[in-house]
N, C-alpha and C. Protein backbone atom coordinates (compact mmCIF):
# COMPACT_ATOMS: atom_id res chain seq x y z
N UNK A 1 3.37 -20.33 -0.03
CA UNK A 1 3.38 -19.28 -1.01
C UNK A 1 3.38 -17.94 -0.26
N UNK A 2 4.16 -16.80 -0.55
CA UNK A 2 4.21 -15.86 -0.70
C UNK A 2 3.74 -14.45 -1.16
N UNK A 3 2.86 -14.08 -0.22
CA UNK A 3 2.02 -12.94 -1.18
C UNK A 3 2.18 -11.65 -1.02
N UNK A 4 2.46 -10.63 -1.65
CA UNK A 4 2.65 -9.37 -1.14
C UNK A 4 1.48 -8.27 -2.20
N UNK A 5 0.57 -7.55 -1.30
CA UNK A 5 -0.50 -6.96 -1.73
C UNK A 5 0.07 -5.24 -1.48
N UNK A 6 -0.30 -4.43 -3.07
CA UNK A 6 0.59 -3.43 -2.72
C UNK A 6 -1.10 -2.61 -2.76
N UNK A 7 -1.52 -2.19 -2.16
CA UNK A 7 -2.52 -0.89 -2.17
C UNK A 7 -3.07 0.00 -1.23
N UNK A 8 -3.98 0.74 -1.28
CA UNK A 8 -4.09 1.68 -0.38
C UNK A 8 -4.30 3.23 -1.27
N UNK A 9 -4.23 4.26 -0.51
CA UNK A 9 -4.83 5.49 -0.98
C UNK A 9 -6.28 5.94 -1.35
N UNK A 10 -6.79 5.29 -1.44
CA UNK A 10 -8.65 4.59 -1.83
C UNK A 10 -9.13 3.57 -1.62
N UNK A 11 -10.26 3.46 -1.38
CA UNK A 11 -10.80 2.45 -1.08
C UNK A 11 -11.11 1.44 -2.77
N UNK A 12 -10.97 2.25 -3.80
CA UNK A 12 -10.99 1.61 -4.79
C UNK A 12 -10.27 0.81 -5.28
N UNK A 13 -8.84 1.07 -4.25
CA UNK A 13 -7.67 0.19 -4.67
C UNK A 13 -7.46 -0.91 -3.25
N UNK A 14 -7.74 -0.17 -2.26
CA UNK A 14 -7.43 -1.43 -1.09
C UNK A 14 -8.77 -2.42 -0.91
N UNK A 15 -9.67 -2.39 -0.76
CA UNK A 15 -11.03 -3.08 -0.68
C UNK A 15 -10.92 -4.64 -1.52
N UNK A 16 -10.67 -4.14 -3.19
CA UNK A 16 -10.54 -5.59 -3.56
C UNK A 16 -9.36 -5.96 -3.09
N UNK A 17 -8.10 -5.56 -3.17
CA UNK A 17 -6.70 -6.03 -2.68
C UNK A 17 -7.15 -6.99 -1.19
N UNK A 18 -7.71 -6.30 -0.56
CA UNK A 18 -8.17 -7.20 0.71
C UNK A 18 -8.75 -8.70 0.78
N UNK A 19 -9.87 -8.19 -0.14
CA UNK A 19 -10.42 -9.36 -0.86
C UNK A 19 -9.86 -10.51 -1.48
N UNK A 20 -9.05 -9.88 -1.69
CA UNK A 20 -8.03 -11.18 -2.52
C UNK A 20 -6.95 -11.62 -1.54
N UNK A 21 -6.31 -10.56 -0.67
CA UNK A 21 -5.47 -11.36 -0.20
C UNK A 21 -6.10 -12.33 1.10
N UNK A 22 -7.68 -11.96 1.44
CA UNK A 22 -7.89 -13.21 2.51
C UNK A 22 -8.44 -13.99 1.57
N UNK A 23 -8.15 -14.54 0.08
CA UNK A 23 -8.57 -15.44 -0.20
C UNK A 23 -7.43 -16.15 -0.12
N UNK A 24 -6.54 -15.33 -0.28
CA UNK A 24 -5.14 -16.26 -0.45
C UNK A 24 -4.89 -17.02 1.22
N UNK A 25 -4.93 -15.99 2.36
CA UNK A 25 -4.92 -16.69 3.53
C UNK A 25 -5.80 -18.17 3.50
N UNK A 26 -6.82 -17.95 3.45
CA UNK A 26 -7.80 -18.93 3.23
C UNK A 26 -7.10 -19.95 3.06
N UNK A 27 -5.91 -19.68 1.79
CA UNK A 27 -5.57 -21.23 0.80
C UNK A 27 -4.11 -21.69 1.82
N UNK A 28 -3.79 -20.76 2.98
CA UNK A 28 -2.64 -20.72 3.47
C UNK A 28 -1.74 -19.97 3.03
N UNK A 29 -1.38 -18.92 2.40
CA UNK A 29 -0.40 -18.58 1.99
C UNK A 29 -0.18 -17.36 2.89
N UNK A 30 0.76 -16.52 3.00
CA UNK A 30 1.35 -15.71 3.66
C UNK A 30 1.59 -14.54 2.81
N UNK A 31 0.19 -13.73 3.43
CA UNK A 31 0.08 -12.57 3.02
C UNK A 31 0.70 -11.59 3.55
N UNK A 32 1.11 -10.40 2.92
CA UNK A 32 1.70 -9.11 3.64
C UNK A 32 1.19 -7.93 2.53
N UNK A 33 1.00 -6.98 3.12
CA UNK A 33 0.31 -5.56 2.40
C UNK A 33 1.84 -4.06 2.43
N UNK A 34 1.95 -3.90 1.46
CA UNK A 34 2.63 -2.67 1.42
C UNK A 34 1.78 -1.39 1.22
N UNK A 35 1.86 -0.55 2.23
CA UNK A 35 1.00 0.75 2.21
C UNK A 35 2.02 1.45 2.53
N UNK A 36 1.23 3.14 2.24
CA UNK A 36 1.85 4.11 2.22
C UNK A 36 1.79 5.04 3.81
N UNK A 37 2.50 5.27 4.38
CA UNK A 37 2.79 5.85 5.96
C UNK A 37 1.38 6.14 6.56
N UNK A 38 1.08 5.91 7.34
CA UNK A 38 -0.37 6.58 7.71
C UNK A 38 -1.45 6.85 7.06
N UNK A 39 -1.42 5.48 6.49
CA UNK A 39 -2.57 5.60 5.46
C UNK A 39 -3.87 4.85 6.02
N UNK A 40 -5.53 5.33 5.59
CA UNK A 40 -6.89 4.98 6.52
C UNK A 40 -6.44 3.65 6.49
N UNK A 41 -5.77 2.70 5.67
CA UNK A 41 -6.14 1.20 5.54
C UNK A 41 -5.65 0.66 6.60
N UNK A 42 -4.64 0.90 7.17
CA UNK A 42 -3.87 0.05 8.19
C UNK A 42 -5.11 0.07 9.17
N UNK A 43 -5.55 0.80 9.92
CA UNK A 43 -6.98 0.19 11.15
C UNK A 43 -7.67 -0.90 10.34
N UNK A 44 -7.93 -1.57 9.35
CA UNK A 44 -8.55 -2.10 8.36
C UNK A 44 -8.01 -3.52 8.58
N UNK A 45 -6.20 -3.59 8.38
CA UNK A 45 -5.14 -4.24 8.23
C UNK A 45 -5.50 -5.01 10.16
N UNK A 46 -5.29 -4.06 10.63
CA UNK A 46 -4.94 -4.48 12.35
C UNK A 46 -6.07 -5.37 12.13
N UNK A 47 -7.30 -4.68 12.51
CA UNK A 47 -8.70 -5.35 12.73
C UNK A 47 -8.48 -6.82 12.23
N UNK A 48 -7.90 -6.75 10.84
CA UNK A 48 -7.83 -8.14 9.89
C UNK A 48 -6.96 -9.28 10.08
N UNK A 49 -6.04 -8.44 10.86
CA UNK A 49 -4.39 -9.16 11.37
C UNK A 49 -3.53 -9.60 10.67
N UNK A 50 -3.54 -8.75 9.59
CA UNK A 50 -3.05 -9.10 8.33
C UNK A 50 -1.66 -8.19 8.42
N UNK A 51 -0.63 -8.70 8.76
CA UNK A 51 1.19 -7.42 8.64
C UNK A 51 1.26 -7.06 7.02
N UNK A 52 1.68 -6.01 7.89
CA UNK A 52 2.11 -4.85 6.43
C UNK A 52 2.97 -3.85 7.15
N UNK A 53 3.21 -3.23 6.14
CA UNK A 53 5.15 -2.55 5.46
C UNK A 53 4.42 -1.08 5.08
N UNK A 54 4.94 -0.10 6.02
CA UNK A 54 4.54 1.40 5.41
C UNK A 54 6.05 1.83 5.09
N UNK A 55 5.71 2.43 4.06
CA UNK A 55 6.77 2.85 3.41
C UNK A 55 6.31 4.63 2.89
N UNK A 56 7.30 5.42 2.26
CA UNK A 56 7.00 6.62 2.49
C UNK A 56 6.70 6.87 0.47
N UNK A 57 5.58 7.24 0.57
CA UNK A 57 5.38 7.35 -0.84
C UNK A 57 3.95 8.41 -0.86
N UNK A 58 3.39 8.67 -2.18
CA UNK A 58 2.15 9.59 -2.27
C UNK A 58 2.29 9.66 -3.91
N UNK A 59 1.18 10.61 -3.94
CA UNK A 59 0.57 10.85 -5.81
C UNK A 59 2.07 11.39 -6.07
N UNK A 60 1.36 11.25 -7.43
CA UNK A 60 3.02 11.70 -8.50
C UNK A 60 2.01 12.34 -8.96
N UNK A 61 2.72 14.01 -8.49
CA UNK A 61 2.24 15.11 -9.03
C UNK A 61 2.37 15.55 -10.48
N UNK A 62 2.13 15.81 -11.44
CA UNK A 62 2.45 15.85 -12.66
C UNK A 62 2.57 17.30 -12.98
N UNK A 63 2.20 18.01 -12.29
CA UNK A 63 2.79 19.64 -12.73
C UNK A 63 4.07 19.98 -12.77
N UNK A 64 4.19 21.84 -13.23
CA UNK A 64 5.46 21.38 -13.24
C UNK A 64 6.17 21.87 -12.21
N UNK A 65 7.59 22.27 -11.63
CA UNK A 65 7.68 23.02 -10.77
C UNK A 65 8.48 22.15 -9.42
N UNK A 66 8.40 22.51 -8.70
CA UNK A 66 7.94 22.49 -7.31
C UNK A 66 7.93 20.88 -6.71
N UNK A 67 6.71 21.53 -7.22
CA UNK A 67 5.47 19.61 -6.94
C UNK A 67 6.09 18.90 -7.57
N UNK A 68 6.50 18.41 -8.59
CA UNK A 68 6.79 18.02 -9.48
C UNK A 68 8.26 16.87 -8.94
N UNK A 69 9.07 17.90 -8.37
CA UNK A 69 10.53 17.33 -8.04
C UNK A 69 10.52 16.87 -6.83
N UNK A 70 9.39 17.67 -6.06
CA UNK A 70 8.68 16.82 -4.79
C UNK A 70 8.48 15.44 -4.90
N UNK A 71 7.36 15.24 -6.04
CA UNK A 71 6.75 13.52 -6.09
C UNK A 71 8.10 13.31 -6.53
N UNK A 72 8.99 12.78 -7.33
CA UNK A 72 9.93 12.36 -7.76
C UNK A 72 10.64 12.06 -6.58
N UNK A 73 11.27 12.92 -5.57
CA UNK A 73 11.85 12.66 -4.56
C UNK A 73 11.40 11.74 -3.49
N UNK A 74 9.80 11.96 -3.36
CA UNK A 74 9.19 11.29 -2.55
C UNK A 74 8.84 9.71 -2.92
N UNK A 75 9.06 9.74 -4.64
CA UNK A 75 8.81 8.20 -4.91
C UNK A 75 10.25 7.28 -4.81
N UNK A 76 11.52 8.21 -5.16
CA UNK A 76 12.45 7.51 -4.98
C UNK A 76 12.92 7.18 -3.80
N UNK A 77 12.47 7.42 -2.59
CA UNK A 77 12.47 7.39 -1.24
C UNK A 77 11.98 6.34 -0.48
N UNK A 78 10.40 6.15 -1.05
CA UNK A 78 10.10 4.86 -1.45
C UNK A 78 10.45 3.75 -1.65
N UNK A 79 10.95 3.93 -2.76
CA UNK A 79 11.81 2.77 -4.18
C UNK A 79 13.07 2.10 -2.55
N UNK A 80 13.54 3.26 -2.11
CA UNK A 80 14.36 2.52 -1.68
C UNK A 80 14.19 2.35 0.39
């Protein structure tokens, strides 16, 4: 089995993600983590020896403006 764990940016979102995906190791399956470029989790990831995929992404700014066409650009960048 195949697992791909997408989190990171907080510890509120990577911590359980972790949790779960060494349960899945546990059962054998083949975990991988998608994070965002230089994000705290990867030292987390190494330590764990768990591979993962940085990819270029961040908050989706919701103002308007500027920022705005920024996150948009920066998520479709991402996407692909």
């Amino acid at each position: 089995m195949k697992i791909i764990v997408v989190a990171g940016g907080t510890g509120g979102h990577f911590y359980p993600g972790l949790s779960v995906a060494k349960e899945f190791i546990n059962r054998n399956a083949d975990v991988s983590f998608i994070v965002r470029k230089e994000d705290f989790v990867i030292a987390s990831l190494k330590r764990e020896n768990i591979p993962y995929f940085e990819i270029s992404a961040g908050g989706f700014d919701r103002s308007r403006g500027w920022k705005l066409l920024f996150s948009i650009v920066k998520l479709a960048g991402g996407f692909f």
